[in-house]
C-alpha atoms as a PDB file:
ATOM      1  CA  UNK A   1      61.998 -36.497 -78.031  1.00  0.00           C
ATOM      2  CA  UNK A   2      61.895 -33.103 -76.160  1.00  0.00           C
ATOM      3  CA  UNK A   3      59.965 -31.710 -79.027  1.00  0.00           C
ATOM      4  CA  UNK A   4      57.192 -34.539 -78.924  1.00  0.00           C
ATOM      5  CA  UNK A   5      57.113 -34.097 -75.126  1.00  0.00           C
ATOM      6  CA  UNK A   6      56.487 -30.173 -75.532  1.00  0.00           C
ATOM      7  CA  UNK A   7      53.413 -30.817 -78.104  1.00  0.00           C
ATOM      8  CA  UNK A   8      52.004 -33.829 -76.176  1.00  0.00           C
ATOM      9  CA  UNK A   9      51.579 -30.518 -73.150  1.00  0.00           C
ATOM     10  CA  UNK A  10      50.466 -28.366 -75.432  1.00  0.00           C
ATOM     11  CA  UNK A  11      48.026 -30.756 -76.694  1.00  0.00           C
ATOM     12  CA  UNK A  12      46.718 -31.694 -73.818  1.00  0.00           C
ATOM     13  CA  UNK A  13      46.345 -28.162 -72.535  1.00  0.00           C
ATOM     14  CA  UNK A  14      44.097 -27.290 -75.396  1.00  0.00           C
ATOM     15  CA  UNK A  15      42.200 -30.248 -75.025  1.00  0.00           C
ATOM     16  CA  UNK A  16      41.815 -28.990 -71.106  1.00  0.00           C
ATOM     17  CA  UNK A  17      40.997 -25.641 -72.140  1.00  0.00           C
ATOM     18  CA  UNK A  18      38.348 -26.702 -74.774  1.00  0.00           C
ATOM     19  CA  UNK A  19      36.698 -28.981 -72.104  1.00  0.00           C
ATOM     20  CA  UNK A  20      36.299 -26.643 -69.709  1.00  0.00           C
ATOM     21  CA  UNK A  21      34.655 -23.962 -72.736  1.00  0.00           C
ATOM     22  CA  UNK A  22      32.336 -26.508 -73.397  1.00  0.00           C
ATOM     23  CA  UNK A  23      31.682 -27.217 -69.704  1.00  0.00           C
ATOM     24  CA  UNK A  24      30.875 -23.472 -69.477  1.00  0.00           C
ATOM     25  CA  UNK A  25      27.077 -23.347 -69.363  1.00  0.00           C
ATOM     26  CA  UNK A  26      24.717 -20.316 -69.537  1.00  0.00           C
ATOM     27  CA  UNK A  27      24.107 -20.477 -66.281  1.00  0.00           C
ATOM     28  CA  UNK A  28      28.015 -19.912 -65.178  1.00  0.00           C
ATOM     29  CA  UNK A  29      27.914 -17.258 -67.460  1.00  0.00           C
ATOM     30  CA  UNK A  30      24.387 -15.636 -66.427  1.00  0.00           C
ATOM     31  CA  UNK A  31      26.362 -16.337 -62.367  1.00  0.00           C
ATOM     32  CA  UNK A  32      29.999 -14.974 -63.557  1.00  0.00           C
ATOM     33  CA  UNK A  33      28.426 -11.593 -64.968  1.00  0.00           C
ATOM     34  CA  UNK A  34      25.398 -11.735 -62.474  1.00  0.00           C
ATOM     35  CA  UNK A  35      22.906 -10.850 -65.592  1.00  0.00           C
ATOM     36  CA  UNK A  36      19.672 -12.689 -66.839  1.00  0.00           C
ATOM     37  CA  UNK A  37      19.364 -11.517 -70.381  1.00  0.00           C
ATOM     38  CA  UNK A  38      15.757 -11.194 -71.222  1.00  0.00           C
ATOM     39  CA  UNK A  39      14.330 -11.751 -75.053  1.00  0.00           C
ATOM     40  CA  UNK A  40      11.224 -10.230 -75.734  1.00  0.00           C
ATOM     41  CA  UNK A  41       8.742  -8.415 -77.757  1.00  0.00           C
ATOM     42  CA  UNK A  42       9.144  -4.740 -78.204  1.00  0.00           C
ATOM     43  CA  UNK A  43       5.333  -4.184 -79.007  1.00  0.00           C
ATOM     44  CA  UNK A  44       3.449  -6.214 -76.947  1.00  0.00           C
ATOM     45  CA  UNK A  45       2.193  -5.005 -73.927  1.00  0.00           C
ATOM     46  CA  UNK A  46       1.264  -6.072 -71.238  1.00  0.00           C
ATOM     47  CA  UNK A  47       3.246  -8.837 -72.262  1.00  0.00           C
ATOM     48  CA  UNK A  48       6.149  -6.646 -72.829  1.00  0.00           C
ATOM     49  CA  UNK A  49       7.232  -3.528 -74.541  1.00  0.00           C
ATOM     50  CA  UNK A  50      10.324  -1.254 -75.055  1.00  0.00           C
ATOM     51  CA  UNK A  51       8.435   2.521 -74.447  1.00  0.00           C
ATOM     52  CA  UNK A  52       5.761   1.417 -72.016  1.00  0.00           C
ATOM     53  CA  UNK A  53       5.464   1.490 -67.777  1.00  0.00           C
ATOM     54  CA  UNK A  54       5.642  -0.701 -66.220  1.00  0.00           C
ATOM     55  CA  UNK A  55       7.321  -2.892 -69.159  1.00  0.00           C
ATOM     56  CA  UNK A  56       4.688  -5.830 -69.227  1.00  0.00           C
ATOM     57  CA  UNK A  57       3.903  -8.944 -66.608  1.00  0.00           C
ATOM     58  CA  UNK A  58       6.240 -11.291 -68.785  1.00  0.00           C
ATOM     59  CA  UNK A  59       9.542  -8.693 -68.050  1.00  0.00           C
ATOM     60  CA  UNK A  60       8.228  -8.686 -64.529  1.00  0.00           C
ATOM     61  CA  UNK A  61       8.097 -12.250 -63.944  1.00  0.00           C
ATOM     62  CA  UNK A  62      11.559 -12.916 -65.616  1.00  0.00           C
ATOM     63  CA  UNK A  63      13.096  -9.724 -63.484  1.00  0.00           C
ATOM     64  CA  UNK A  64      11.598 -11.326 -60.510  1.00  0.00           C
ATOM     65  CA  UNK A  65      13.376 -14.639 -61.118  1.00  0.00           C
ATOM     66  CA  UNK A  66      17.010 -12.520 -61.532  1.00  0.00           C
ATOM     67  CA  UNK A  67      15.876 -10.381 -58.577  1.00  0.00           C
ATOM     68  CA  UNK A  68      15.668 -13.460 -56.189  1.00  0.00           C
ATOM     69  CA  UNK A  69      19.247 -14.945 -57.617  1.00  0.00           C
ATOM     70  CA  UNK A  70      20.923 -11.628 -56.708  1.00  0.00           C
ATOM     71  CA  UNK A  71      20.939 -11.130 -60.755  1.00  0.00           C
ATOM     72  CA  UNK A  72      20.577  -7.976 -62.660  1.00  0.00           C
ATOM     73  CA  UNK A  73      18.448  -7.713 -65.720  1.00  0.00           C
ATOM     74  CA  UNK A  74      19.158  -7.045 -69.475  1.00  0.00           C
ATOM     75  CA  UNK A  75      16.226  -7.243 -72.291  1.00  0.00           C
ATOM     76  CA  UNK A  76      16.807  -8.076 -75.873  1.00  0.00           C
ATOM     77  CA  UNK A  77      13.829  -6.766 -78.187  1.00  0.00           C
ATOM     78  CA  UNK A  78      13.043  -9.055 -80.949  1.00  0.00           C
ATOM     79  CA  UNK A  79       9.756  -8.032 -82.883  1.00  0.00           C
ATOM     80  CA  UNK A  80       7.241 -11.137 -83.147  1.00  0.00           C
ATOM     81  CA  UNK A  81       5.274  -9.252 -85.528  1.00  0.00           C
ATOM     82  CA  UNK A  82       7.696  -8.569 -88.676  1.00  0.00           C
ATOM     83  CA  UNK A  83       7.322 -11.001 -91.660  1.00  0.00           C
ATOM     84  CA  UNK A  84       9.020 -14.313 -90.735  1.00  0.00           C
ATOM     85  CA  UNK A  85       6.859 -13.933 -87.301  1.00  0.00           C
ATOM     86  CA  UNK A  86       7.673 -15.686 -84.368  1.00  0.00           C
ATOM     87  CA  UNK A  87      10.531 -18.066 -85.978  1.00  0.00           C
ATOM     88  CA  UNK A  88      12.316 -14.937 -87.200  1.00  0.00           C
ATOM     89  CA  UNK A  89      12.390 -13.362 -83.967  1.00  0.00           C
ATOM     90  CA  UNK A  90      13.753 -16.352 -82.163  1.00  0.00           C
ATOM     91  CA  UNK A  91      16.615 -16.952 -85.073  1.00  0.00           C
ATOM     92  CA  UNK A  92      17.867 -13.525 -84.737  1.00  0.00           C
ATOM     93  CA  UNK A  93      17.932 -13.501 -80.997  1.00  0.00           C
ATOM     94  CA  UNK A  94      17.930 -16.609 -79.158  1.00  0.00           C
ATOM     95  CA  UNK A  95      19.728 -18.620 -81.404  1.00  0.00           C
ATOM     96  CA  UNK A  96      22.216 -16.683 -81.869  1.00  0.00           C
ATOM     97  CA  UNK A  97      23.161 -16.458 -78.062  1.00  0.00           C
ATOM     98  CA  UNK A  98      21.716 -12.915 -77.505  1.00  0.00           C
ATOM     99  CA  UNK A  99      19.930 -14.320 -74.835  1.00  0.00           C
ATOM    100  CA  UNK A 100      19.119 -16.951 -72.211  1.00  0.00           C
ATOM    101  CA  UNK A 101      15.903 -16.996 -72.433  1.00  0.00           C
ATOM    102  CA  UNK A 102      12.677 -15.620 -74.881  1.00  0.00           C
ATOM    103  CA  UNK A 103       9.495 -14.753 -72.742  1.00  0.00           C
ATOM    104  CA  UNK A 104       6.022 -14.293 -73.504  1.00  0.00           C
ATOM    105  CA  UNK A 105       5.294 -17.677 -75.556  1.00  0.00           C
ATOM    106  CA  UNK A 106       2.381 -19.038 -76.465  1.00  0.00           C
ATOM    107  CA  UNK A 107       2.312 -23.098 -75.695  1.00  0.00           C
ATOM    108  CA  UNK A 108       0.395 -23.608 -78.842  1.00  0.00           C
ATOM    109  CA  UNK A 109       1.202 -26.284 -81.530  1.00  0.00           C
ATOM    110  CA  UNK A 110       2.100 -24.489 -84.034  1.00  0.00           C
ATOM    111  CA  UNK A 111       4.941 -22.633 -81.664  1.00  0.00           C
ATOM    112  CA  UNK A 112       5.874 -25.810 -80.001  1.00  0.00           C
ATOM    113  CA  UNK A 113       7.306 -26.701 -83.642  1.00  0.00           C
ATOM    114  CA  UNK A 114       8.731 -23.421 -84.344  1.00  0.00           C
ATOM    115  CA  UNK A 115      11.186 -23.835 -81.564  1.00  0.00           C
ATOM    116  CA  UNK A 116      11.591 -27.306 -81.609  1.00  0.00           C
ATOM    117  CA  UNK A 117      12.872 -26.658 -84.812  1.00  0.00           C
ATOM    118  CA  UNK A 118      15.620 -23.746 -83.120  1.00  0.00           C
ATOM    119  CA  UNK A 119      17.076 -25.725 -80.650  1.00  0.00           C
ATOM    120  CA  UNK A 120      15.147 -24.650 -77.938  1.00  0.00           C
ATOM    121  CA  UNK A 121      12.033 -25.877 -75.528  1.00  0.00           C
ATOM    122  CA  UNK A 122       9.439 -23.970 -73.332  1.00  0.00           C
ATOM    123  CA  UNK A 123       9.523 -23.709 -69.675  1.00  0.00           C
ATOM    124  CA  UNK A 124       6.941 -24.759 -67.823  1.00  0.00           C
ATOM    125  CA  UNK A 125       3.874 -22.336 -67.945  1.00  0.00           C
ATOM    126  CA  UNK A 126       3.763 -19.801 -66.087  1.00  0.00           C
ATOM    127  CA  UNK A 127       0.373 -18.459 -66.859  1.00  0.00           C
ATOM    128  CA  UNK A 128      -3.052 -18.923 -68.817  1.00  0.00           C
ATOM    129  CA  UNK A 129      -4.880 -16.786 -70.864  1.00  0.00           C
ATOM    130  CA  UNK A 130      -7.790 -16.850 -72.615  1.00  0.00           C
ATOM    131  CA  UNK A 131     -10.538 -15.220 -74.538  1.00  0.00           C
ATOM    132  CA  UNK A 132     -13.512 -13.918 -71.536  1.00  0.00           C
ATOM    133  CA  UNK A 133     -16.725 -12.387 -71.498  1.00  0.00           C
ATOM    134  CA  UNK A 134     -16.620  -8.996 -71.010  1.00  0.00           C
ATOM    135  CA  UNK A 135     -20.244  -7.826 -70.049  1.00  0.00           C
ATOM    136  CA  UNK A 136     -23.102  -4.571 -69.522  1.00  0.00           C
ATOM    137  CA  UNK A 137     -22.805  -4.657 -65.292  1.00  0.00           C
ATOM    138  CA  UNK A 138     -26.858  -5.740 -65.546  1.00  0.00           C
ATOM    139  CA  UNK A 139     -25.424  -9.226 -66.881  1.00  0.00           C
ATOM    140  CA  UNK A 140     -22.610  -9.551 -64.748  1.00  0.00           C
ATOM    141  CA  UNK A 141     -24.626 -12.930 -63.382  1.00  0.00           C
ATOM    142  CA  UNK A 142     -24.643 -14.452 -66.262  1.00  0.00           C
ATOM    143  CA  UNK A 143     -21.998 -17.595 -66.367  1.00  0.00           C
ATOM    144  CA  UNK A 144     -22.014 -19.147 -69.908  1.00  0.00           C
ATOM    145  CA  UNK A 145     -22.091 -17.847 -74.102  1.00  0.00           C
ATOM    146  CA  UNK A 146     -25.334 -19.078 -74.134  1.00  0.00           C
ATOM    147  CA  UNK A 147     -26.811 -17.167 -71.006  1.00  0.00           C
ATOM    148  CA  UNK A 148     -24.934 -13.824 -72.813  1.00  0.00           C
ATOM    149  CA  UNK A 149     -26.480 -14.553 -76.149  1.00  0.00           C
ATOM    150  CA  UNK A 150     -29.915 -15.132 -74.305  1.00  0.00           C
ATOM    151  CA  UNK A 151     -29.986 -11.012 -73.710  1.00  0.00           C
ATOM    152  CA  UNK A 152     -27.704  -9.777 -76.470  1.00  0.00           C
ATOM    153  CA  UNK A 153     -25.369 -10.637 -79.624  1.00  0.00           C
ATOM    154  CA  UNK A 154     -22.253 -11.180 -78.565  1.00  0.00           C
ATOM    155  CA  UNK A 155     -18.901  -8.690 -79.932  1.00  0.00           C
ATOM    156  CA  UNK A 156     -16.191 -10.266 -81.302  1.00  0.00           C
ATOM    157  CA  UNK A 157     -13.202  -9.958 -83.490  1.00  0.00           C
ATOM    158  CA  UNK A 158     -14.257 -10.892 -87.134  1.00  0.00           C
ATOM    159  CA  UNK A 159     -11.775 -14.172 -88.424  1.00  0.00           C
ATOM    160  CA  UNK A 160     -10.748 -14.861 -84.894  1.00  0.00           C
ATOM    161  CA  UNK A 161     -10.910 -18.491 -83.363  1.00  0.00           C
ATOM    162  CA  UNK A 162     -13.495 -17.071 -80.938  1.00  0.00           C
ATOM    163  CA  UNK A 163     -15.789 -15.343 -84.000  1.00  0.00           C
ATOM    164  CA  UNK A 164     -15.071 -19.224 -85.716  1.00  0.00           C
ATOM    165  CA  UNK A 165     -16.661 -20.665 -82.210  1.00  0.00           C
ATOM    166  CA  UNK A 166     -19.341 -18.583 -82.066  1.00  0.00           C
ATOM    167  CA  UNK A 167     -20.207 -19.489 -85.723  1.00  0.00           C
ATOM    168  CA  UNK A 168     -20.212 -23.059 -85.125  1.00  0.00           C
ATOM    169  CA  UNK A 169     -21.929 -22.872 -82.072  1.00  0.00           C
ATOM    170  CA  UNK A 170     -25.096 -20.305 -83.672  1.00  0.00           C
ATOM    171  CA  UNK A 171     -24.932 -17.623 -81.576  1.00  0.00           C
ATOM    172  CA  UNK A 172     -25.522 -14.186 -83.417  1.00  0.00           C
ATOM    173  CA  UNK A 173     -22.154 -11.881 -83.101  1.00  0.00           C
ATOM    174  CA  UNK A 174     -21.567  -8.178 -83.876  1.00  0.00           C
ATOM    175  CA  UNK A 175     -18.339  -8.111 -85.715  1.00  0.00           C
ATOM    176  CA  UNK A 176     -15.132  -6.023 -85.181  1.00  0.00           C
ATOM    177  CA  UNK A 177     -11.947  -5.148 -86.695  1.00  0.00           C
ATOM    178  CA  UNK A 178      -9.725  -6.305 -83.934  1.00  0.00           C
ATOM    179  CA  UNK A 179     -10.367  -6.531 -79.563  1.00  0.00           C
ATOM    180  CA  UNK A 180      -9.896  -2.374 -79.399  1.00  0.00           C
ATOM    181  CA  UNK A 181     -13.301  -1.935 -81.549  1.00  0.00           C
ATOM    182  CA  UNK A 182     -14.804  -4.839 -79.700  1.00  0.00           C
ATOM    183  CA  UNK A 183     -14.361  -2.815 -76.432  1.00  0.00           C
ATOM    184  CA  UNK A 184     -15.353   0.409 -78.093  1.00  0.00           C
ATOM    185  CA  UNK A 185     -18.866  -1.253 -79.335  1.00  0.00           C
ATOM    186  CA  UNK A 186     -19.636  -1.869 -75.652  1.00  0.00           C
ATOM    187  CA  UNK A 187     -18.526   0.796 -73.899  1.00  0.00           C
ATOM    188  CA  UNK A 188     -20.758   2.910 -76.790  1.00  0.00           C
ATOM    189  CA  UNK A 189     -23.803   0.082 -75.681  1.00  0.00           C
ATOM    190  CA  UNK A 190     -23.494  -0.831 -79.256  1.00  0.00           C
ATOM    191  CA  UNK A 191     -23.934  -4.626 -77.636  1.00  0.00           C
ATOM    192  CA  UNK A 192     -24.120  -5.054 -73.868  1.00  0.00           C
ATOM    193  CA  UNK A 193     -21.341  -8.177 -73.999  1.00  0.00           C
ATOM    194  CA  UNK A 194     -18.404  -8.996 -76.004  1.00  0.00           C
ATOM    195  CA  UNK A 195     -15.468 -11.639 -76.107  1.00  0.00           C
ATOM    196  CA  UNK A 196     -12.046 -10.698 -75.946  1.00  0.00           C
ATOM    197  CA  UNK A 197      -8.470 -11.492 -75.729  1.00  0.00           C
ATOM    198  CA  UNK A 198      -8.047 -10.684 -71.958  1.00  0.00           C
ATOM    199  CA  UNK A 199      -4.466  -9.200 -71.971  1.00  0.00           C
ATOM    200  CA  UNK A 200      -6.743  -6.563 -74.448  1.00  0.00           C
ATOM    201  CA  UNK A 201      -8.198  -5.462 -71.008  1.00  0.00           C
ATOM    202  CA  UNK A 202      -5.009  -3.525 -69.470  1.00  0.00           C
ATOM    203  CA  UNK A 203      -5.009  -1.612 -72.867  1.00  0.00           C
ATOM    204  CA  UNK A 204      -8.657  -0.858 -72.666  1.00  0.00           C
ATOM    205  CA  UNK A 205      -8.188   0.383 -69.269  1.00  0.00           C
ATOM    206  CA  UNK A 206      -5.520   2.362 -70.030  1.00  0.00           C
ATOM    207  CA  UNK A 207      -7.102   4.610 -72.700  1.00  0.00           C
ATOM    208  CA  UNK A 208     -10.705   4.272 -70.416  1.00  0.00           C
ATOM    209  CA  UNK A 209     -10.402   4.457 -67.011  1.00  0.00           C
ATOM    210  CA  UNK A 210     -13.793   5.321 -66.096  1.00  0.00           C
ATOM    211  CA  UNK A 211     -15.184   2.475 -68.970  1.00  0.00           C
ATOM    212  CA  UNK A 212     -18.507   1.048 -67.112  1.00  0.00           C
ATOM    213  CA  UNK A 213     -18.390  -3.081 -67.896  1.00  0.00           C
ATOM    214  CA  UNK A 214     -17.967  -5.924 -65.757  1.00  0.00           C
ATOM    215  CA  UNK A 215     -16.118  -9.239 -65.791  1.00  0.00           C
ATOM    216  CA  UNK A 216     -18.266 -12.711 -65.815  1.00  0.00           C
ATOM    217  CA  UNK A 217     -16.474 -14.202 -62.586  1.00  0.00           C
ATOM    218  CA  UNK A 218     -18.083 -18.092 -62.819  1.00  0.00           C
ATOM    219  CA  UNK A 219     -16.922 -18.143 -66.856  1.00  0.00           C
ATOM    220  CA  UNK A 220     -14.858 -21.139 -67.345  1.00  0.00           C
ATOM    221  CA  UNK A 221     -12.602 -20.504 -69.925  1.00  0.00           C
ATOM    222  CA  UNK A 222     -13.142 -22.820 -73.055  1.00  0.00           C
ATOM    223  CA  UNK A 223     -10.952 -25.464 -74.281  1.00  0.00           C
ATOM    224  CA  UNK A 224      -9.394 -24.561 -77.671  1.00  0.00           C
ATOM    225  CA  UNK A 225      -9.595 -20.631 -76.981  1.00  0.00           C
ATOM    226  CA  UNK A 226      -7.323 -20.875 -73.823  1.00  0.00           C
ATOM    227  CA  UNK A 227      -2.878 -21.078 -73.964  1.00  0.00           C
ATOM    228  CA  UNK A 228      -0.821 -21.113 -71.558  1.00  0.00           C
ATOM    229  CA  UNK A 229       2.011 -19.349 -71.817  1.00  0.00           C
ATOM    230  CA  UNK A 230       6.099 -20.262 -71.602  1.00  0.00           C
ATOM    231  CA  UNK A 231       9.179 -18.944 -71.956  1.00  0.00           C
ATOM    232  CA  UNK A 232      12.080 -20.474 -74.285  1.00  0.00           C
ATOM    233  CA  UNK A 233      15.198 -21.562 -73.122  1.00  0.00           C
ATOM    234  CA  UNK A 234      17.970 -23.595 -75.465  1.00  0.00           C
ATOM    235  CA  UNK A 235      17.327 -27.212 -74.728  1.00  0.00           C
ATOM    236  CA  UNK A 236      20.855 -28.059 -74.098  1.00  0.00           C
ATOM    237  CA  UNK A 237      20.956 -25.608 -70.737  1.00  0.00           C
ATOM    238  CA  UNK A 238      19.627 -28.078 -68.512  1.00  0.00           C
ATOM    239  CA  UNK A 239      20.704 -26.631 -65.428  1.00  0.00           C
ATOM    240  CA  UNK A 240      19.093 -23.184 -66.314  1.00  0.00           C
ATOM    241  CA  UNK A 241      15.887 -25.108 -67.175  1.00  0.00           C
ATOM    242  CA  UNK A 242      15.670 -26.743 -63.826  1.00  0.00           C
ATOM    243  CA  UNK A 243      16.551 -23.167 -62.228  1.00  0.00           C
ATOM    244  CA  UNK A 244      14.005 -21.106 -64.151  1.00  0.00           C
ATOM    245  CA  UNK A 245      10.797 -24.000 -63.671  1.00  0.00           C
ATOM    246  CA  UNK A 246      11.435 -24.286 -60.190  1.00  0.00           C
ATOM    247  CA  UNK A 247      11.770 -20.596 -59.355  1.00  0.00           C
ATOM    248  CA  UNK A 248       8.405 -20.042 -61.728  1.00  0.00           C
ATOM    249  CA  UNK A 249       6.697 -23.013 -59.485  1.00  0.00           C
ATOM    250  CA  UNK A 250       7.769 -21.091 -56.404  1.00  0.00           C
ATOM    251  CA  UNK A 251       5.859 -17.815 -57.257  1.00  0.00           C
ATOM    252  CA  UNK A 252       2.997 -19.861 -58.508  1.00  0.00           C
ATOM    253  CA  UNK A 253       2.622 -21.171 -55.044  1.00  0.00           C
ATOM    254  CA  UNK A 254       3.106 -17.771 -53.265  1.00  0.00           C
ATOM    255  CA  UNK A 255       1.114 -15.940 -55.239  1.00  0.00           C
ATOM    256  CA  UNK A 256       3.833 -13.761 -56.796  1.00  0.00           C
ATOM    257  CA  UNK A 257       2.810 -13.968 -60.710  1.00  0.00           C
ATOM    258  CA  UNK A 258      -0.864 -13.490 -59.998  1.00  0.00           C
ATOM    259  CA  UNK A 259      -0.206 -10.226 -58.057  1.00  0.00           C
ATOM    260  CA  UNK A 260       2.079  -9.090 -61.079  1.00  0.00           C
ATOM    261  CA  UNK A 261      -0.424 -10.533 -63.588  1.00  0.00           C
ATOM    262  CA  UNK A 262      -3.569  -8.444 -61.693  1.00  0.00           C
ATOM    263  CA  UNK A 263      -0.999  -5.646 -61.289  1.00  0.00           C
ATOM    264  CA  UNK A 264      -1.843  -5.226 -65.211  1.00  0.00           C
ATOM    265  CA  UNK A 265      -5.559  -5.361 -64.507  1.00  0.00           C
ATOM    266  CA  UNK A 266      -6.276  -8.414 -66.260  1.00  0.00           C
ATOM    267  CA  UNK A 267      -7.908 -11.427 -64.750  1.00  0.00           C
ATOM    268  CA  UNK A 268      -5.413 -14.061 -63.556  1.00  0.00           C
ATOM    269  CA  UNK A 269      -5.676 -18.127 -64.674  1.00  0.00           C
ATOM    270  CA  UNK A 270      -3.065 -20.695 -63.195  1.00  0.00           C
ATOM    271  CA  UNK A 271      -1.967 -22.633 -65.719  1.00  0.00           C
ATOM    272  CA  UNK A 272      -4.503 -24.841 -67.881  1.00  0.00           C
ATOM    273  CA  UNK A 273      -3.792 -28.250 -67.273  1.00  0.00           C
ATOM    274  CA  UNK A 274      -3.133 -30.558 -70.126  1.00  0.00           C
END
């Protein structure tokens, strides 16, 4: 009878102590060491990178949300861009607990699956990006494609979705091999307007600081070549979800991301609804 009584405690404290593991979320942990891990790319500034200054707006933002918990931060560099992509990057780093969270997402269909499919789901969006007109100052009044392509063909990245819009839509293009070349062609007046991937802007402006071109302020951004952009968290951290969208809501309001985002020399875009 003693014997029974002994394992029935010993039972039960295992059962205790496995309870209160599982109760264990990642935010006690991220509290009990006071460290937000960070997950993101090593080569993808001004989204983020491993050798660069300052390390990217989507480090920033993520530091700035450990910053106001009284949190240190750690990064994780995953590489987007090996074969595998996106879905290889988030298996060998989120997924396997390296992590709380993966920054620098784009909230596009295809990713939406990607880490469905690990477990995971995006914060809110923090941000919105998009391909803009970048112009010859003497056009800077211009407001639409079609205005642009009424004094000049338009640069573009060849097998892009905005080179596929501009198709569809007739207006003559001057092709590039990728947004560097695009901005090269119009700083060399090889076309006096181009489209481009804006975050392509903080790299341009690094290697050309003195590069003569102007931004097309009234430019809407079109439907179809705009994302917004997330951050993945595991879908069973609840409580670090509802801590991470309501401190990225908070520096929406108050302006916080869009001085970090400008910081980079980039235009800034809230969110894109829907």
């Amino acid at each position: 009878m003693k014997l029974i009584s002994t394992c029935a405690a010993v039972c039960v404290l295992a059962l205790t102590m496995s309870l209160n593991a599982q109760a264990e979320d990642a935010l006690d942990k991220i509290q009990a060491r006071g460290v937000l891990t960070i997950c993101a790319d090593p080569y993808n500034w001004p989204h983020s990178s491993s050798t660069d200054y300052p390390r990217g707006f989507d480090v920033e933002i993520f530091s700035q949300i450990a910053a106001n918990n009284g949190w240190q931060t750690e990064l994780y560099w995953s590489n987007t861009g090996t074969r595998g992509g996106l879905g290889r990057a988030l298996r060998n780093s989120i997924a396997k607990g390296r992590c709380q969270i993966f920054a620098g997402i784009a909230v596009h269909p295809d990713n939406v699956d990607e880490i469905g499919e690990k477990g995971l789901v995006f914060s809110a969006p923090y941000l919105g990006l998009a391909y803009i007109p970048v112009v010859d100052p003497e056009l800077a009044n211009v407001a639409t494609l079609e205005e642009i392509a009424q004094h000049t063909d338009i640069g573009v990245a060849m097998s892009t979705a905005m080179d596929g819009y501009l198709i569809d839509n007739g207006i003559e293009r001057e092709l590039y091999l990728g947004n560097r070349r695009v901005l090269d062609g119009l700083r060399n007046r090889e076309t006096k307007a181009a489209m481009v991937w804006a975050p392509a802007l903080a790299i341009e402006r690094r290697r050309h600081k003195d590069a003569n071109y102007s931004l097309v302020d009234a430019f809407e951004p079109i439907s179809g070549l705009r994302w917004n952009i997330g951050a993945a968290i595991p879908n069973s951290e609840t409580r670090l979800i509802d801590l991470i969208n309501s401190e990225l809501a908070a520096m929406l309001a108050d302006g916080t991301i869009e001085s970090i985002v400008t910081g980079y020399q980039i235009p800034y875009f809230a969110p894109f609804p829907g």
